[in-house]
PDB file of N, CA and C in Angstrom:
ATOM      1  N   UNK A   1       0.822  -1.188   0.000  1.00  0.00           N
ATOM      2  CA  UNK A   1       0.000   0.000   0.000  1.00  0.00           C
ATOM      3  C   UNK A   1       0.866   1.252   0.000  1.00  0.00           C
ATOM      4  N   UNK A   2       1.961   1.369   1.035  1.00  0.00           N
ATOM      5  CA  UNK A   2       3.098   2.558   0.361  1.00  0.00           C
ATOM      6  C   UNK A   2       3.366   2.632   0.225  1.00  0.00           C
ATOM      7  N   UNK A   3       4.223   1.845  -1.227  1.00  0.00           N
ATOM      8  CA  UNK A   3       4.486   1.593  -2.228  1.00  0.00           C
ATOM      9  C   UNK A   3       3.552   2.253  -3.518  1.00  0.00           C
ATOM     10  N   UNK A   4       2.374   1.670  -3.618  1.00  0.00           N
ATOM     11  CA  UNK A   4       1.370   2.641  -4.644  1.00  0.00           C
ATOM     12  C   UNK A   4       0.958   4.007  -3.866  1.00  0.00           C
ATOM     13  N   UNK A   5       1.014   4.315  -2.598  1.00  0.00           N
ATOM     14  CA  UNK A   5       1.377   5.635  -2.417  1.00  0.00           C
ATOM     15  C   UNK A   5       2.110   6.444  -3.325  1.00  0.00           C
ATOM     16  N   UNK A   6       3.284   5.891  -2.829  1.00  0.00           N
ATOM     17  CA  UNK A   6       5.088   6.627  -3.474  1.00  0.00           C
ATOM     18  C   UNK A   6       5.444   7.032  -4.542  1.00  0.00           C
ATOM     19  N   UNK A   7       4.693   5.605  -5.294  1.00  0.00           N
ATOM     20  CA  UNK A   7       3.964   5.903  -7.179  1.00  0.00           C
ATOM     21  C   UNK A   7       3.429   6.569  -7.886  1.00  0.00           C
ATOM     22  N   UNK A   8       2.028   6.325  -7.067  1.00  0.00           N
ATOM     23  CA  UNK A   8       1.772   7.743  -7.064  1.00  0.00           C
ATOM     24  C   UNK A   8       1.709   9.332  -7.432  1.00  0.00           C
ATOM     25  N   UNK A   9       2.575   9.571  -6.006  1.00  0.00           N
ATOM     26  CA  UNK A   9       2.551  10.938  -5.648  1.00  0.00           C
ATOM     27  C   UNK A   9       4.011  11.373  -6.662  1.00  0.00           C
ATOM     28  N   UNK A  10       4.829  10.022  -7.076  1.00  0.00           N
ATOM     29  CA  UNK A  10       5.709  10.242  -7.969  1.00  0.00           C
ATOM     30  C   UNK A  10       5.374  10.647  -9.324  1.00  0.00           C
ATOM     31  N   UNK A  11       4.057   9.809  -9.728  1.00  0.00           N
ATOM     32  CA  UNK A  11       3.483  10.262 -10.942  1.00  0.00           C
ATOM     33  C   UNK A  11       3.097  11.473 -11.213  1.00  0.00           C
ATOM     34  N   UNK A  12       2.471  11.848 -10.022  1.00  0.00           N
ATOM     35  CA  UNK A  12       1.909  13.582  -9.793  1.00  0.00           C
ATOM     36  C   UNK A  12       2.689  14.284 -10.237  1.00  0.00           C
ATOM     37  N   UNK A  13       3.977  14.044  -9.630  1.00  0.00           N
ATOM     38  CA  UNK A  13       5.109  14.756  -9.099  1.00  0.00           C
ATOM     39  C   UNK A  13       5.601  15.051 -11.019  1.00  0.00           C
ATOM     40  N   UNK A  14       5.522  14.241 -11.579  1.00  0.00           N
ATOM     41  CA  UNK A  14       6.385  14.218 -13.156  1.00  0.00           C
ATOM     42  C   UNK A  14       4.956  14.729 -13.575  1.00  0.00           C
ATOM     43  N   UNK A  15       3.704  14.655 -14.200  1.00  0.00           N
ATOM     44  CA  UNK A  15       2.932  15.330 -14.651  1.00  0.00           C
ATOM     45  C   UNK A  15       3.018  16.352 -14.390  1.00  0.00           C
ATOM     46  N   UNK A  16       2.994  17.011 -13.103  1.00  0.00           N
ATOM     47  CA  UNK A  16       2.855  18.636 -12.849  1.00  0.00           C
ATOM     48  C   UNK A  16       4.635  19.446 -13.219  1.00  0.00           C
ATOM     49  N   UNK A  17       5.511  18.589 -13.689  1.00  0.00           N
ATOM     50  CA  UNK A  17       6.808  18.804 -14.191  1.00  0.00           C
ATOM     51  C   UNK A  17       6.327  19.368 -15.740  1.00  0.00           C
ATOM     52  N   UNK A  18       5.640  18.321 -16.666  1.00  0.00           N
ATOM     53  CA  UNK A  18       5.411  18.695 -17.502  1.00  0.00           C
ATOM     54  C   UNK A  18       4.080  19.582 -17.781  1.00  0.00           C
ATOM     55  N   UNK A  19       4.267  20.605 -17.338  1.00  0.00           N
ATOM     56  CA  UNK A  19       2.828  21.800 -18.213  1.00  0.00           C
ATOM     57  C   UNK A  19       2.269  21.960 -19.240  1.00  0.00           C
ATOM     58  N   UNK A  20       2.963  21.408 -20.355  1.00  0.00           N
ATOM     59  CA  UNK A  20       2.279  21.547 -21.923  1.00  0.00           C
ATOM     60  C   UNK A  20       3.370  20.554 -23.193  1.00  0.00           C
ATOM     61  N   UNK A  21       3.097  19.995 -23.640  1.00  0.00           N
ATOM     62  CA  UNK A  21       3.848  19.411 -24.604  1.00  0.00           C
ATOM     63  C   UNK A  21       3.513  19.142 -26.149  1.00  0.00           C
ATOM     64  N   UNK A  22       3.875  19.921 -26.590  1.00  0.00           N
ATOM     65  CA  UNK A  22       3.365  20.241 -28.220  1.00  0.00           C
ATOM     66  C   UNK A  22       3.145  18.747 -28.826  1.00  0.00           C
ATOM     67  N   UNK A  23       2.258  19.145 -29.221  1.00  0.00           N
ATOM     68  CA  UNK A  23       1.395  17.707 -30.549  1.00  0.00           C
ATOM     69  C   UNK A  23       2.214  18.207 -31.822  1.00  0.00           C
ATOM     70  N   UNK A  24       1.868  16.987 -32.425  1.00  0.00           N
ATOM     71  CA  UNK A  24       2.479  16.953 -34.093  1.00  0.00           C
ATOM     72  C   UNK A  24       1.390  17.842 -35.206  1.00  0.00           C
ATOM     73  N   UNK A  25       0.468  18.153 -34.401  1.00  0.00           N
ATOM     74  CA  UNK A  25      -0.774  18.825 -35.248  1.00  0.00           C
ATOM     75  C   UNK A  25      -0.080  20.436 -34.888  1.00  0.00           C
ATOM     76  N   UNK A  26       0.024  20.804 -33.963  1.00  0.00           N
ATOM     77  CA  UNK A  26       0.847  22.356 -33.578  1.00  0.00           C
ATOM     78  C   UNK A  26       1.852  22.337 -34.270  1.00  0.00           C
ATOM     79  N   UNK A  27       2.829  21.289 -33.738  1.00  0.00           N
ATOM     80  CA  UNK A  27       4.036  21.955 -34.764  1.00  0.00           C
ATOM     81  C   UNK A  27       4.110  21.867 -36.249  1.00  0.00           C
ATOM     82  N   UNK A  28       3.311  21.094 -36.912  1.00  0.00           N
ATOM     83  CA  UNK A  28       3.078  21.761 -38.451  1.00  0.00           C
ATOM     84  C   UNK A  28       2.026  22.583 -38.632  1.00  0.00           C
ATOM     85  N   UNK A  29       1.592  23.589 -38.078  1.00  0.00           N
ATOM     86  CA  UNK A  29       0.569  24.198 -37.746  1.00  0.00           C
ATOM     87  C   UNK A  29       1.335  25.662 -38.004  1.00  0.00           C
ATOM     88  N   UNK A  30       2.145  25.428 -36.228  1.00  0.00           N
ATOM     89  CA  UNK A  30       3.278  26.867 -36.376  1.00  0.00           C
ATOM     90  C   UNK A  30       4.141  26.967 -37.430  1.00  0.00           C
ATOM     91  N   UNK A  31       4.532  25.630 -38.211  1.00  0.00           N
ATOM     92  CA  UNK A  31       5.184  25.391 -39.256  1.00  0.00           C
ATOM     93  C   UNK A  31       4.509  26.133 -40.077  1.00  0.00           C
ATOM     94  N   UNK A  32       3.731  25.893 -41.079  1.00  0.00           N
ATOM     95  CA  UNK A  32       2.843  26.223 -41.337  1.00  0.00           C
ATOM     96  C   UNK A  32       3.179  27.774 -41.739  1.00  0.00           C
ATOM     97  N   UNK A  33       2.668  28.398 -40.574  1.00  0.00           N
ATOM     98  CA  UNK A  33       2.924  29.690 -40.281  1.00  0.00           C
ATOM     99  C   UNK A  33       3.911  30.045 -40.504  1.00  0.00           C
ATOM    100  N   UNK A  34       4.975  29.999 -40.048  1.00  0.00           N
ATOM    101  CA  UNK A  34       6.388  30.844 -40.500  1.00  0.00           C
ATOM    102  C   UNK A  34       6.659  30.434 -42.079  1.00  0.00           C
ATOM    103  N   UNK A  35       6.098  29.285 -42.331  1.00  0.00           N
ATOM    104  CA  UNK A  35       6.815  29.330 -44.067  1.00  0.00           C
ATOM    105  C   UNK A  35       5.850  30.404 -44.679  1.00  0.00           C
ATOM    106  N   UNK A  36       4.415  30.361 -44.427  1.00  0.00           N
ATOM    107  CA  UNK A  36       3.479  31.777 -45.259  1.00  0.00           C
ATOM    108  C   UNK A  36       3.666  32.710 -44.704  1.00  0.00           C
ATOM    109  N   UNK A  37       4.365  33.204 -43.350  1.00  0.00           N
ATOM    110  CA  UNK A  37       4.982  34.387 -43.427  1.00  0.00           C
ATOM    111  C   UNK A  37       6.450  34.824 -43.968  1.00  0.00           C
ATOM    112  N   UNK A  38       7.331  33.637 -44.376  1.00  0.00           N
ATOM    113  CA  UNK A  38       8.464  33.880 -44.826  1.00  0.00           C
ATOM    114  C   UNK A  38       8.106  34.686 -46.491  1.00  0.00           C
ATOM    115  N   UNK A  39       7.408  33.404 -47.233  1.00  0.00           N
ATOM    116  CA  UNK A  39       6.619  33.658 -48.462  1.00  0.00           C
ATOM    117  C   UNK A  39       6.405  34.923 -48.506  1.00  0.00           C
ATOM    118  N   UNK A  40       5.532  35.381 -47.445  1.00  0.00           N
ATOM    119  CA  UNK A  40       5.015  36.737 -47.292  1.00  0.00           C
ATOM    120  C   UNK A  40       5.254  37.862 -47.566  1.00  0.00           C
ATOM    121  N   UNK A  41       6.564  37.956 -47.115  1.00  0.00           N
ATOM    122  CA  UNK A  41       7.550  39.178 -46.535  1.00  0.00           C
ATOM    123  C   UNK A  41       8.600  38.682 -48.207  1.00  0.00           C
ATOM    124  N   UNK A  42       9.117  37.743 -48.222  1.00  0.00           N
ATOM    125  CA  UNK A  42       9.736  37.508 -49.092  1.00  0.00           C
ATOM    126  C   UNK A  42       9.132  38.730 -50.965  1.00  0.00           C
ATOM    127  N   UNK A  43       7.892  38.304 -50.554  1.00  0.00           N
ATOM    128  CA  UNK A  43       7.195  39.300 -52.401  1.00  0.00           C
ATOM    129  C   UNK A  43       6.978  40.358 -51.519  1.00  0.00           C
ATOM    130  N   UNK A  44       6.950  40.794 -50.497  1.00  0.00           N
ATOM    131  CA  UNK A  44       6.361  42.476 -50.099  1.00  0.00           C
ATOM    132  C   UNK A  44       8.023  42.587 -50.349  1.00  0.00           C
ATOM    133  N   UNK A  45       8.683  42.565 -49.957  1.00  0.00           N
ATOM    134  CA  UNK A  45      10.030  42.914 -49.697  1.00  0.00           C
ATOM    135  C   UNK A  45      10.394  42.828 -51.606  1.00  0.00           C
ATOM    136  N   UNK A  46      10.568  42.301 -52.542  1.00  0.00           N
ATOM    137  CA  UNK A  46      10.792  42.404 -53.807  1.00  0.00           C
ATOM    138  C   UNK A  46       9.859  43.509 -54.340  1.00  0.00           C
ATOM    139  N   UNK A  47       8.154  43.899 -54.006  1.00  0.00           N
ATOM    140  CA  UNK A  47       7.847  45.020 -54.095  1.00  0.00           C
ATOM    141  C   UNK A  47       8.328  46.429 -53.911  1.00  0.00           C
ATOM    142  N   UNK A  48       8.552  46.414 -52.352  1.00  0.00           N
ATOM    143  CA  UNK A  48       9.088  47.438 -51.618  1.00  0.00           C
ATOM    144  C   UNK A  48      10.467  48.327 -52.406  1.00  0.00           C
ATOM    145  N   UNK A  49      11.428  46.861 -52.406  1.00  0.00           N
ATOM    146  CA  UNK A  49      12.248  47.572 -52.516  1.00  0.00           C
ATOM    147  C   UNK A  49      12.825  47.057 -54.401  1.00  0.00           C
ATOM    148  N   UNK A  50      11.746  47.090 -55.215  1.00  0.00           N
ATOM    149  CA  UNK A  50      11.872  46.850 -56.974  1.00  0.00           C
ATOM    150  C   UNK A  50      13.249  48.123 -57.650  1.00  0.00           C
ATOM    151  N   UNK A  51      12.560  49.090 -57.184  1.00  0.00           N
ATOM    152  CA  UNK A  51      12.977  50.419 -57.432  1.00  0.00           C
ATOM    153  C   UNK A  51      14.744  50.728 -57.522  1.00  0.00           C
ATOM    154  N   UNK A  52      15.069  49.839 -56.257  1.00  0.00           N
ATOM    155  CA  UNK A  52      16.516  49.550 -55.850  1.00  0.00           C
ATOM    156  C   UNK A  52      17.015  48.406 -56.547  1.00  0.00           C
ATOM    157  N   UNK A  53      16.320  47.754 -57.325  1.00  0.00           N
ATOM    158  CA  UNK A  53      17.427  46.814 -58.247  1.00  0.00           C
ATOM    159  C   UNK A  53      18.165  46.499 -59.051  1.00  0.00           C
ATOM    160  N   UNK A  54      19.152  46.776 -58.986  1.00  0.00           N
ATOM    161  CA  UNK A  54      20.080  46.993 -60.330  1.00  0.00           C
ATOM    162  C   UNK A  54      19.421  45.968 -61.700  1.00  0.00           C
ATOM    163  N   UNK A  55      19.724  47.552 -62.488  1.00  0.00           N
ATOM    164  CA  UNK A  55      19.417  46.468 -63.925  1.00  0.00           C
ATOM    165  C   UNK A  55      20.558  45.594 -64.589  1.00  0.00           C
ATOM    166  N   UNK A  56      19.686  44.115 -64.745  1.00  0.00           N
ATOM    167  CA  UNK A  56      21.223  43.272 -65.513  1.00  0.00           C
ATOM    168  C   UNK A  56      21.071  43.129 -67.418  1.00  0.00           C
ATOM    169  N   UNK A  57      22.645  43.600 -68.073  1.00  0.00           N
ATOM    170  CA  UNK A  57      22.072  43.754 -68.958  1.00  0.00           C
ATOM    171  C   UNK A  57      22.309  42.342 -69.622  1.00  0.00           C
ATOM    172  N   UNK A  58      21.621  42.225 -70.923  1.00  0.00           N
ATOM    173  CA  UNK A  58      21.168  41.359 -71.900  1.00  0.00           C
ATOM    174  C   UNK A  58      22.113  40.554 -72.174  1.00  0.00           C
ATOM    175  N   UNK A  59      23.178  40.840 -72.441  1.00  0.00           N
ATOM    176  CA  UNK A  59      24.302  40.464 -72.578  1.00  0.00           C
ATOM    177  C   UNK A  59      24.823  39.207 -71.597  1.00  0.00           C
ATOM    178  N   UNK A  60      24.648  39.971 -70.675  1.00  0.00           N
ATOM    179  CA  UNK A  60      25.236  39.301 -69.480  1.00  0.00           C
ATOM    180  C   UNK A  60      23.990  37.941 -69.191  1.00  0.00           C
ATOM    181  N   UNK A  61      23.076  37.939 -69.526  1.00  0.00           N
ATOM    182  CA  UNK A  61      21.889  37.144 -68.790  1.00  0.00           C
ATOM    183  C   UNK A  61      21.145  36.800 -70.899  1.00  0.00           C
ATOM    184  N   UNK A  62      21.718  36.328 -71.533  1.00  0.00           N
ATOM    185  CA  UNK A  62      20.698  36.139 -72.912  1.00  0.00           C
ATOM    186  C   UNK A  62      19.933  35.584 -73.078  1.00  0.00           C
ATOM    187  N   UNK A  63      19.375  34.224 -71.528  1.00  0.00           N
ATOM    188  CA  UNK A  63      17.975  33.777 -71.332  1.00  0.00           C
ATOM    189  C   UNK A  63      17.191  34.795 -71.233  1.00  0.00           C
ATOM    190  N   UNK A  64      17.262  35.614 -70.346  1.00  0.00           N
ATOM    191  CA  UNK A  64      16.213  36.927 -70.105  1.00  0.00           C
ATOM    192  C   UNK A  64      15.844  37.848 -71.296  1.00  0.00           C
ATOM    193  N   UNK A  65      16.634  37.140 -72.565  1.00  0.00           N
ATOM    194  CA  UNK A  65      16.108  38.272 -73.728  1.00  0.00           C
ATOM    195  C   UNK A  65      15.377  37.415 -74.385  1.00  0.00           C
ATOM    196  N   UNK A  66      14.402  38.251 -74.088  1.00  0.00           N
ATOM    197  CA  UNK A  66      12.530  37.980 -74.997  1.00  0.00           C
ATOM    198  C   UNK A  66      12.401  38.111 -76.311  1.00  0.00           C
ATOM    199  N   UNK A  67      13.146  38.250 -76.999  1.00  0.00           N
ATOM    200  CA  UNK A  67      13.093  38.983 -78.736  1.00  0.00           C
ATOM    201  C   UNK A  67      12.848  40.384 -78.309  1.00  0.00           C
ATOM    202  N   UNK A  68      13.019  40.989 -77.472  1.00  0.00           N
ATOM    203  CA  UNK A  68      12.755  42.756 -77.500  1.00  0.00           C
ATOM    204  C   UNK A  68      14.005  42.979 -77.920  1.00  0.00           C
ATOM    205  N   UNK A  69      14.992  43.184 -78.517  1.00  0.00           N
ATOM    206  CA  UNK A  69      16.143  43.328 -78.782  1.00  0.00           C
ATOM    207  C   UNK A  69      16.475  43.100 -80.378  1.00  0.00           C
ATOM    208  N   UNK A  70      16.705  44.129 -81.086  1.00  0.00           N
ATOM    209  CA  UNK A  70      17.089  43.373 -82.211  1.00  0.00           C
ATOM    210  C   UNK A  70      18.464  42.262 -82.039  1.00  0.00           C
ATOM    211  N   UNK A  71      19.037  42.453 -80.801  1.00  0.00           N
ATOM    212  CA  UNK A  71      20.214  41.176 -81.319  1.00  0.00           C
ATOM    213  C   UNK A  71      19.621  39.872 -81.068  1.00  0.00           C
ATOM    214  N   UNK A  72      20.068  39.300 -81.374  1.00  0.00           N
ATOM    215  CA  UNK A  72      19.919  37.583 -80.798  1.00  0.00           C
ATOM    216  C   UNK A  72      21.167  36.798 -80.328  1.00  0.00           C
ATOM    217  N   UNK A  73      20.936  35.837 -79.561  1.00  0.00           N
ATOM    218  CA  UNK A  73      21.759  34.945 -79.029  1.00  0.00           C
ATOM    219  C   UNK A  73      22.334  34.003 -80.448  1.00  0.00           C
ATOM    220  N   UNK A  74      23.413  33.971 -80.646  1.00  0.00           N
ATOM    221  CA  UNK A  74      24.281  33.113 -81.412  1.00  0.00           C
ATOM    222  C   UNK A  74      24.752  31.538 -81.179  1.00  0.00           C
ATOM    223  N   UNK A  75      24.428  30.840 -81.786  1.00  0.00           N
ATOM    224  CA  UNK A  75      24.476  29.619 -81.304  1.00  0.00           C
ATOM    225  C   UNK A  75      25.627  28.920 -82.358  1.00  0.00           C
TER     226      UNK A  75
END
């Protein structure tokens, strides 16, 4: 008998140790969350700051030329 006392009040003793312990449903949840706020901020931030981006020219990048250019890429 105090023995399952001891048990017990030991069990108590470790439950009231632990106060809260995240589920697998929360943490892809909060997951979740920080990747659509990374996303988020990621296109406001390419908005914000468009204005500040250096232009690369054609030359340098000849995937990025659309036919707006009379030159063309040489193959």
């Amino acid at each position: 008998m105090a023995q399952e006392n001891k048990n017990t009040v030991q069990n108590e003793n470790e439950q009231e140790a632990i106060l809260w312990k995240p589920t697998y449903k929360w943490l892809a949840k909060v997951a979740g969350i920080i990747v659509v706020c990374i996303i988020v901020l990621f296109f406001a931030l390419n908005v914000i700051l468009r204005p500040y981006m250096r232009k690369i020219p054609i030359e340098i990048t000849p995937w990025l030329n659309h036919g707006n250019t009379s030159s063309s890429v040489q193959q």
